[in-house]
Protein backbone atom coordinates (compact mmCIF):
# COMPACT_ATOMS: atom_id res chain seq x y z
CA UNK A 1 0.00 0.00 0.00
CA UNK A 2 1.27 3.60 -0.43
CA UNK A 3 -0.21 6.94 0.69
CA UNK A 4 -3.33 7.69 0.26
CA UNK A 5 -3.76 9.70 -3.13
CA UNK A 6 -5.16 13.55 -3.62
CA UNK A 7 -8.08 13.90 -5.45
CA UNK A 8 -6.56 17.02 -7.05
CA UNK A 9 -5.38 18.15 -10.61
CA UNK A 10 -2.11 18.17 -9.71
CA UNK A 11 -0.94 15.72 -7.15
CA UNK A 12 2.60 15.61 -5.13
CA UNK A 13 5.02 13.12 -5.98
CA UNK A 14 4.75 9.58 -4.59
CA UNK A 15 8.10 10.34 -2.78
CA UNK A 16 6.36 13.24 -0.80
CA UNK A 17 6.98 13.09 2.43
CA UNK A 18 4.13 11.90 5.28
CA UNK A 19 4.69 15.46 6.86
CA UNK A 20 4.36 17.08 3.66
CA UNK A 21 1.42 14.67 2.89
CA UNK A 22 -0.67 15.18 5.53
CA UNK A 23 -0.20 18.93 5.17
CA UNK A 24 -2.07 18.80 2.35
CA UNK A 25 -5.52 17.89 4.26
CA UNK A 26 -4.90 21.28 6.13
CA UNK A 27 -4.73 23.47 3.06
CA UNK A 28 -8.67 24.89 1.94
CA UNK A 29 -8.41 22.34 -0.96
CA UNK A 30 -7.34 19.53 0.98
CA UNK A 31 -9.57 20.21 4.22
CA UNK A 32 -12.82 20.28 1.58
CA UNK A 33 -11.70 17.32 -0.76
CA UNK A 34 -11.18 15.25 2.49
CA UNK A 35 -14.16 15.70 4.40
CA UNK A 36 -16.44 15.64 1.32
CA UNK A 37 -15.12 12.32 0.82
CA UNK A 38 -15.25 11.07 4.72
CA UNK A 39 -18.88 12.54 4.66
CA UNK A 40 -19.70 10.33 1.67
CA UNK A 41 -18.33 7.20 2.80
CA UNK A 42 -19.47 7.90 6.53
CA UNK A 43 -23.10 8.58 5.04
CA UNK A 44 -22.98 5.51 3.14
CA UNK A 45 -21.46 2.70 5.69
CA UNK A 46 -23.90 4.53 8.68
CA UNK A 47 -21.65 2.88 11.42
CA UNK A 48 -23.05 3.10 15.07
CA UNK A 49 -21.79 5.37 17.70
CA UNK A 50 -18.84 3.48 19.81
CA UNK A 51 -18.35 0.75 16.24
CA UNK A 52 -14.97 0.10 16.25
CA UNK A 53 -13.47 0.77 12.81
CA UNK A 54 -10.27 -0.86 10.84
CA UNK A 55 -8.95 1.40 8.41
CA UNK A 56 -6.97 -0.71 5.98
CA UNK A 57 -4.40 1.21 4.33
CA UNK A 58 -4.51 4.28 6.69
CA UNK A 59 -1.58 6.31 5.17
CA UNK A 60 -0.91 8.97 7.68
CA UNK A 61 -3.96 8.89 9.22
CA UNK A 62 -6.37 11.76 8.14
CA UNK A 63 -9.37 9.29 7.63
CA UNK A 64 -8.99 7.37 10.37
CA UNK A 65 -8.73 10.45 12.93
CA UNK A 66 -11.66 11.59 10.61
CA UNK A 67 -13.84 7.84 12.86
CA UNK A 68 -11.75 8.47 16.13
CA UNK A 69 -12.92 12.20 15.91
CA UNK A 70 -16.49 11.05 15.78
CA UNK A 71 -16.74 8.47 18.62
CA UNK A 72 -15.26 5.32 16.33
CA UNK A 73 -12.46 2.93 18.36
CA UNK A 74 -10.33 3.22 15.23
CA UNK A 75 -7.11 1.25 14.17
CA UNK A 76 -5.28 1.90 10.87
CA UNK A 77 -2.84 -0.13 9.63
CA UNK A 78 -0.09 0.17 6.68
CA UNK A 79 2.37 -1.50 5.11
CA UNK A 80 4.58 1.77 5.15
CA UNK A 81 6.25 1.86 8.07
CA UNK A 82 7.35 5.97 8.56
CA UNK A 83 3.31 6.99 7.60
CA UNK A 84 2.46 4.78 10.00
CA UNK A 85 4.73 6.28 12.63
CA UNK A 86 3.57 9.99 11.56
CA UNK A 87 0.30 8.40 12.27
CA UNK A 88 0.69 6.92 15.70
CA UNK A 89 2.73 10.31 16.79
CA UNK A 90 -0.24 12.39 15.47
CA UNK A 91 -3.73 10.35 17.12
CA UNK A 92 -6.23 12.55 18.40
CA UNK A 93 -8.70 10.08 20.05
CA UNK A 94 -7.07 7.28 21.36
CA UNK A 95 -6.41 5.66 17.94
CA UNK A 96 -3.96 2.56 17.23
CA UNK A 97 -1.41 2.32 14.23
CA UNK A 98 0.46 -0.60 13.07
CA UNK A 99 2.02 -2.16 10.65
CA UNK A 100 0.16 -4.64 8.10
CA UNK A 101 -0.74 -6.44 4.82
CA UNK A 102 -3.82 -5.63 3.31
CA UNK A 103 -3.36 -9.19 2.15
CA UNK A 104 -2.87 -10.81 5.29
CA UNK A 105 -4.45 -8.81 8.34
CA UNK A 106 -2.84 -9.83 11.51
CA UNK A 107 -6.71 -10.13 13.34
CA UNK A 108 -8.68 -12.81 14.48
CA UNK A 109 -12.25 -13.35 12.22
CA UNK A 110 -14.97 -10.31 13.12
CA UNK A 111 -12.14 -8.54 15.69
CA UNK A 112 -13.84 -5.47 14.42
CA UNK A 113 -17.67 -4.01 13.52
CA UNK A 114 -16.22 -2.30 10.00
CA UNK A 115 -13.63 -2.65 7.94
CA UNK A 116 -12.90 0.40 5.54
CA UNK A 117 -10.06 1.45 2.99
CA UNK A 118 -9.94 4.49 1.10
CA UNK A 119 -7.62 4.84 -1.92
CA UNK A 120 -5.78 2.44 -1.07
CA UNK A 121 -6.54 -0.78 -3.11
CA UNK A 122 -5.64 0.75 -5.57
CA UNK A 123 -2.18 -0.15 -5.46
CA UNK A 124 -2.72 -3.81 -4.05
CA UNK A 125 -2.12 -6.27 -6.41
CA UNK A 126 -4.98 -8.73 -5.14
CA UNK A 127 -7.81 -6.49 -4.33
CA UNK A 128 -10.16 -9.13 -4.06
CA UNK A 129 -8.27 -11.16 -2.03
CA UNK A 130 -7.59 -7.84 0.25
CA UNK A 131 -11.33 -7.42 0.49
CA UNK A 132 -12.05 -10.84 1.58
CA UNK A 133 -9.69 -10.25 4.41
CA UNK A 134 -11.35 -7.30 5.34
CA UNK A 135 -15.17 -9.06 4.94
CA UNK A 136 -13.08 -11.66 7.65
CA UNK A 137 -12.06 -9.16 10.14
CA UNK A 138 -15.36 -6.85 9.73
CA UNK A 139 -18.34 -8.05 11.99
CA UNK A 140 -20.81 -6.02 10.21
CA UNK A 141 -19.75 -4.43 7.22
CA UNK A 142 -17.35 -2.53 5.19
CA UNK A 143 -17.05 0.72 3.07
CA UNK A 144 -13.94 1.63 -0.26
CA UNK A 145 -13.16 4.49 -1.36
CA UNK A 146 -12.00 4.25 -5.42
CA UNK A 147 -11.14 6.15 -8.10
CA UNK A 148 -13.20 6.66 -10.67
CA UNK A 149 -12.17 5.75 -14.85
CA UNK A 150 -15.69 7.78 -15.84
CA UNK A 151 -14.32 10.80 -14.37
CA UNK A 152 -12.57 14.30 -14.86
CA UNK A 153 -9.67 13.60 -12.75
CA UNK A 154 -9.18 10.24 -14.99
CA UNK A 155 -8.74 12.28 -18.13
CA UNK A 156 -6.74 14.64 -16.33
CA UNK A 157 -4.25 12.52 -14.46
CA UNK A 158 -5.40 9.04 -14.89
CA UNK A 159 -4.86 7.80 -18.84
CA UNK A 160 -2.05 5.75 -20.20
CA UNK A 161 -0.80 4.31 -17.27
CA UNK A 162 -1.70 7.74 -15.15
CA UNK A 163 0.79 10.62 -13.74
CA UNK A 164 2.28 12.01 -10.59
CA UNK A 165 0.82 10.26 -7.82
CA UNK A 166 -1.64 8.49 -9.95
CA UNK A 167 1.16 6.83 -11.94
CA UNK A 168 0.25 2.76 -12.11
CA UNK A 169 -2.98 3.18 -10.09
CA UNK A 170 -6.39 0.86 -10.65
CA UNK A 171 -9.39 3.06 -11.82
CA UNK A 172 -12.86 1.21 -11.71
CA UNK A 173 -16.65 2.35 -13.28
CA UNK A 174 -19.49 1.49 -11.44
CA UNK A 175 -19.93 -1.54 -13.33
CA UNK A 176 -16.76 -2.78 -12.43
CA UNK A 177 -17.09 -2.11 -9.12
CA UNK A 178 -20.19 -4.23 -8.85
CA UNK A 179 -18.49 -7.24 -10.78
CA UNK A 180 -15.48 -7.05 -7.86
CA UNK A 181 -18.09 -7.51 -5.09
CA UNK A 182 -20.03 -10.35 -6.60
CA UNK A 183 -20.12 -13.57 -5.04
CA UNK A 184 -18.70 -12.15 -1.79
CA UNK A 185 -22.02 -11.99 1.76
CA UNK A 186 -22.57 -8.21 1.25
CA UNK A 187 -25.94 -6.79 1.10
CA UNK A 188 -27.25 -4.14 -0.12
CA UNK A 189 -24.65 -2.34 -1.48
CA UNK A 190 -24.80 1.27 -1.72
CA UNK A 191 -22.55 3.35 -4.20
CA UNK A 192 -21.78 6.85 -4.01
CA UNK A 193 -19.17 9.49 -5.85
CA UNK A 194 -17.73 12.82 -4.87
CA UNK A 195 -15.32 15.86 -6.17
CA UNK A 196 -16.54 15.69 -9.52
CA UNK A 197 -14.83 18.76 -10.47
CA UNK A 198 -11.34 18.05 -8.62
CA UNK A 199 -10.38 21.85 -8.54
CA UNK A 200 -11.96 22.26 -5.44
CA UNK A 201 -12.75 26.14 -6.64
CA UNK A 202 -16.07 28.12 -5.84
CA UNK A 203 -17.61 26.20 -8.36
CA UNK A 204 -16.64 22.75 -7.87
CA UNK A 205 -17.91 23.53 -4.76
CA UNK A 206 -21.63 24.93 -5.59
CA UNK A 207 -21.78 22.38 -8.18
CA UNK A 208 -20.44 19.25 -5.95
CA UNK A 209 -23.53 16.38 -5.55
CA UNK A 210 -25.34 17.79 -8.68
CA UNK A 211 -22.97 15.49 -10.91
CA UNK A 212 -22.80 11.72 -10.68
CA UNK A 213 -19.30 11.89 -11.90
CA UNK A 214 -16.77 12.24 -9.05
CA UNK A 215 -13.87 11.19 -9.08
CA UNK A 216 -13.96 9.54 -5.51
CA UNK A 217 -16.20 6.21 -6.01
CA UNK A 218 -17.50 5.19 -2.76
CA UNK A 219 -19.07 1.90 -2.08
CA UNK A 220 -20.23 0.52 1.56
CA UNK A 221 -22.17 -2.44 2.29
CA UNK A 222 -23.51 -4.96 5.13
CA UNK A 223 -22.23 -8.24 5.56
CA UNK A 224 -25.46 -11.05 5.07
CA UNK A 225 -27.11 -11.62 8.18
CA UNK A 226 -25.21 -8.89 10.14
C-alpha cells in the first residue's frame, strides 16, 4: 500500500513526504476534498456510535482520525512503516497504528464491527483477495473508497498508465465495481461518488452532488445476516 492519493489536478510526488502529505488535508483544498469524501463514505457505511473501525491502508492517518474524531475505536494499519509512525505520533482520540498487509491482516475473524479502505486498493495487487480479508475481520460491514475511470480527474491525471501520484494506479466504473463484489455476503450495497470537479474552486464547490461523476467512487455495504 502507499499513501493515500489527492483527489486534485495536480498531485505531489509519490516520494512526498508523510509530513508534507498530511499537510495537504490542512490546506482549503485539501480540508474540503477530504471531508467531502469522509462525509460520503461515513453517510454511506452509517456505522453506530462506539463501532470500532479498521482502516486498511490508513496512510498517515487523516481518515482514520476523521472515525476516532467522531466516537469510532479506530485502528489503521499500513504496510509503510514511517506513515504509520507519523500516524501513531499524530492520534487525536485514542487511535492505534500498526504495521500490516492488506493481504494478510494480523486479526482474528470479526475482531472489528467495520472494515474500511480508502484509496488504497488501488495499489494492491490482489484487491479481491484484500477485500475478503477485510469481509473476515469486519463483523458487520465494510465501506472503499476508489477512483473513478468515468471521471474528470481520470482524463486529467489518470490515462495511459496515469501521472504524478496516480502513476500505475487501478481506476474502476461502477460496473466494475459491482463485478469485484459479486459472489462475496454483502448486502445491499450502496454506491456513491464525490469531487466531480477536482479543482476544489467556488464552483466545484456549488456544483459538488449535482454530478454523478466524481472522481472519488465510494461503495459501503452490510455483511449477510449482520
Amino acid at each position: 500500500m502507499r499513501c493515500r492519493l489527492w483527489l486534485a489536478p495536480n498531485p505531489p510526488p509519490a516520494a512526498v513526504s508523510p509530513e508534507s502529505y498530511d499537510a495537504w488535508y490542512r490546506t482549503p483544498r485539501g480540508a474540503w476534498i477530504g471531508e467531502t469524501e469522509y462525509r460520503l463514505l461515513r453517510k454511506l457505511l452509517q456505522p453506530e456510535p462506539g463501532a470500532s473501525v479498521l482502516d486498511v491502508g490508513c496512510g498517515t492517518g487523516y481518515f482514520s482520525r476523521r472515525f476516532a474524531l467522531d466516537d469510532h475505536a479506530l485502528t489503521g494499519v499500513d504496510l509503510d512503516a514511517p506513515t504509520v509512525a507519523y500516524a501513531r505520533n499524530h492520534a487525536v482520540a485514542g487511535e492505534q497504528y500498526a504495521i500490516a498487509d492488506a493481504s494478510a491482516l494480523p486479526f482474528a475473524d470479526g475482531a472489528f464491527d467495520y472494515a474500511v479502505s480508502i484509496a488504497a486498493l488501488c495499489f494492491v495487487a490482489d484487491e479481491r483477495r484484500a477485500l475478503r480479508e477485510m469481509l473476515r475481520v469486519a463483523r458487520r460491514g465494510i465501506a472503499l473508497g476508489l477512483l473513478n475511470r468515468r471521471s474528470l480527474l481520470h482524463w486529467q491525471k489518470g490515462r495511459r498508465g496515469g501521472s504524478g501520484a496516480y502513476r500505475g494506479a487501478r481506476w474502476h466504473t461502477r460496473g466494475e465495481l459491482k463485478k469485484l463484489l459479486v459472489g462475496l455476503p454483502l448486502e445491499p450495497v450502496v454506491i456513491g461518488s464525490a469531487i466531480a470537479l477536482p479543482s476544489a474552486s467556488s464552483l466545484a464547490r456549488a456544483m459538488e452532488g449535482l454530478l454523478p461523476c466524481g472522481a472519488f467512487l465510494a461503495v459501503a455495504a452490510r455483511k449477510s445476516g449482520a
